[in-house]
Protein backbone atom coordinates (compact mmCIF):
# COMPACT_ATOMS: atom_id res chain seq x y z
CA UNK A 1 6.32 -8.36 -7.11
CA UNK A 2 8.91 -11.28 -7.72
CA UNK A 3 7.21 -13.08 -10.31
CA UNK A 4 8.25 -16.47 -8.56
CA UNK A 5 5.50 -16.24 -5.82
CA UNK A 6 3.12 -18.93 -5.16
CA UNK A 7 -0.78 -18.44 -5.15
CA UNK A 8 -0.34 -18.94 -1.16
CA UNK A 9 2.43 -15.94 -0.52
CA UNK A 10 0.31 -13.89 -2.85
CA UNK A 11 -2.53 -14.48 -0.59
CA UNK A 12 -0.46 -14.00 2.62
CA UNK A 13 0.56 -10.89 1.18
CA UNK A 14 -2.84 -9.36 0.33
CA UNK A 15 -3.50 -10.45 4.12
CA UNK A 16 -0.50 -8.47 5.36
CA UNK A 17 -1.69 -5.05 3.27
CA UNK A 18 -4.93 -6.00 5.13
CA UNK A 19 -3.92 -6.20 8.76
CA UNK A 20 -1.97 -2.87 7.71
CA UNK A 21 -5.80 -0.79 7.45
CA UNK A 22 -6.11 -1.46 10.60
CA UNK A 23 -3.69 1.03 12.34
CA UNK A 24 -4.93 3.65 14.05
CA UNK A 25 -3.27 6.19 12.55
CA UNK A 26 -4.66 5.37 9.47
CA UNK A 27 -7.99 7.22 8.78
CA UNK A 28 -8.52 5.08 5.76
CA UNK A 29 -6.91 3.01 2.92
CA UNK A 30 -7.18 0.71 0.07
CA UNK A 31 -5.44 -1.84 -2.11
CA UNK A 32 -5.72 -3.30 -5.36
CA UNK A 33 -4.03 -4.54 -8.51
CA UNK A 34 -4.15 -2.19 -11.91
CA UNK A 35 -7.47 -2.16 -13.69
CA UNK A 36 -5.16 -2.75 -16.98
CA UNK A 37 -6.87 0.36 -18.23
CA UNK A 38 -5.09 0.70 -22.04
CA UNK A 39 -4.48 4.17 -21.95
CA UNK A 40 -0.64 6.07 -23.16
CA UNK A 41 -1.30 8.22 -19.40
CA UNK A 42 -1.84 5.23 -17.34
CA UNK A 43 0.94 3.19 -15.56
CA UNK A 44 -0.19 -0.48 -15.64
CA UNK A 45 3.27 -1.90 -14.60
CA UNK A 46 2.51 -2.57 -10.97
CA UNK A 47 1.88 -5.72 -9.15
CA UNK A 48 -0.53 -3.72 -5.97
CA UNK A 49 -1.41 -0.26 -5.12
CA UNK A 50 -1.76 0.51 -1.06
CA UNK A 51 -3.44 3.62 -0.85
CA UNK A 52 -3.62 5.15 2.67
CA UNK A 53 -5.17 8.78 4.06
CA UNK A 54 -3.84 9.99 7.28
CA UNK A 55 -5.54 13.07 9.47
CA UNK A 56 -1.95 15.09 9.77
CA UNK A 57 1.52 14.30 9.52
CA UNK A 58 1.93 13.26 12.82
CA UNK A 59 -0.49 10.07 12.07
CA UNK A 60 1.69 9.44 8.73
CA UNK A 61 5.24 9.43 11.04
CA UNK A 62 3.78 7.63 13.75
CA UNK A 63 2.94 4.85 10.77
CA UNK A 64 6.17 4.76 10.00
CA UNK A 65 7.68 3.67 13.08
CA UNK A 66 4.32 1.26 14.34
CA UNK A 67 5.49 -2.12 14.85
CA UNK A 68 2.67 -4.07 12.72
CA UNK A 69 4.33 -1.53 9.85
CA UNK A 70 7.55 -2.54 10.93
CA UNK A 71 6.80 -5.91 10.84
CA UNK A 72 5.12 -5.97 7.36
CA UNK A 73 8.62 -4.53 5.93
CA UNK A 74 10.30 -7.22 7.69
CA UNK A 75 8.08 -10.12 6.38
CA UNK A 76 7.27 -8.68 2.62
CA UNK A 77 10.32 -7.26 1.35
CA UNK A 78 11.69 -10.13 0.04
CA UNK A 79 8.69 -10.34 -1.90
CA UNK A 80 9.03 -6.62 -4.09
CA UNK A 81 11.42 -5.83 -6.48
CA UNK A 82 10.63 -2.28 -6.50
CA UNK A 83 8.69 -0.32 -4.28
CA UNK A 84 7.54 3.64 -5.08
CA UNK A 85 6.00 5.82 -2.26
CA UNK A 86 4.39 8.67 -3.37
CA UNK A 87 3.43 10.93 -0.37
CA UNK A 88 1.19 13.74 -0.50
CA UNK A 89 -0.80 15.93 1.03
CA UNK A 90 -4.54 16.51 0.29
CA UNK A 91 -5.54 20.12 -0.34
CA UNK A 92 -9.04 19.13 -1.31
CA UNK A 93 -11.15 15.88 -1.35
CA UNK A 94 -14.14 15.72 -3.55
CA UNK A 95 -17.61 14.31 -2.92
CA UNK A 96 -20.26 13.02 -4.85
């Protein structure tokens, strides 16, 4: 994140990754800062994390071109420095 951000655009931020959850095609998601965990294997250098779990493909591209995702883009990217996607797909999903 640009360091310069107020308390309020942080805020309106978290908001936007919130309103985000709420597309259809997602099946369901998550967001958070690092847990600072002091470990050599884990990457602490990130502002937020947006995790999201799509049914198929098809959900994931339709995503991509919704226009509350498009809109998010617009409004936020003047707020990132960097952004990283890691995509994925899930061959199994453990349970507890």
């Amino acid at each position: 994140m640009d360091s310069t951000l107020s308390e309020d655009q942080l805020v309106e931020f978290e908001s936007g990754m919130a309103n985000l959850l709420n597309l259809e095609t997602i099946d369901h998601g998550y967001y958070g800062s690092p847990a600072m965990t002091p470990r050599g294997v884990v990457d602490n250098t990130y502002d937020f994390a947006f995790v999201v779990h799509f049914r198929s493909k098809e959900d994931h591209d339709l995503c991509q071109k919704d226009s509350i995702h498009l809109q998010f883009i617009a409004d936020y990217k003047t707020y990132w420095q960097r952004i990283e996607i890691y995509d994925n797909f899930v061959i199994t999903e453990g349970s507890k």
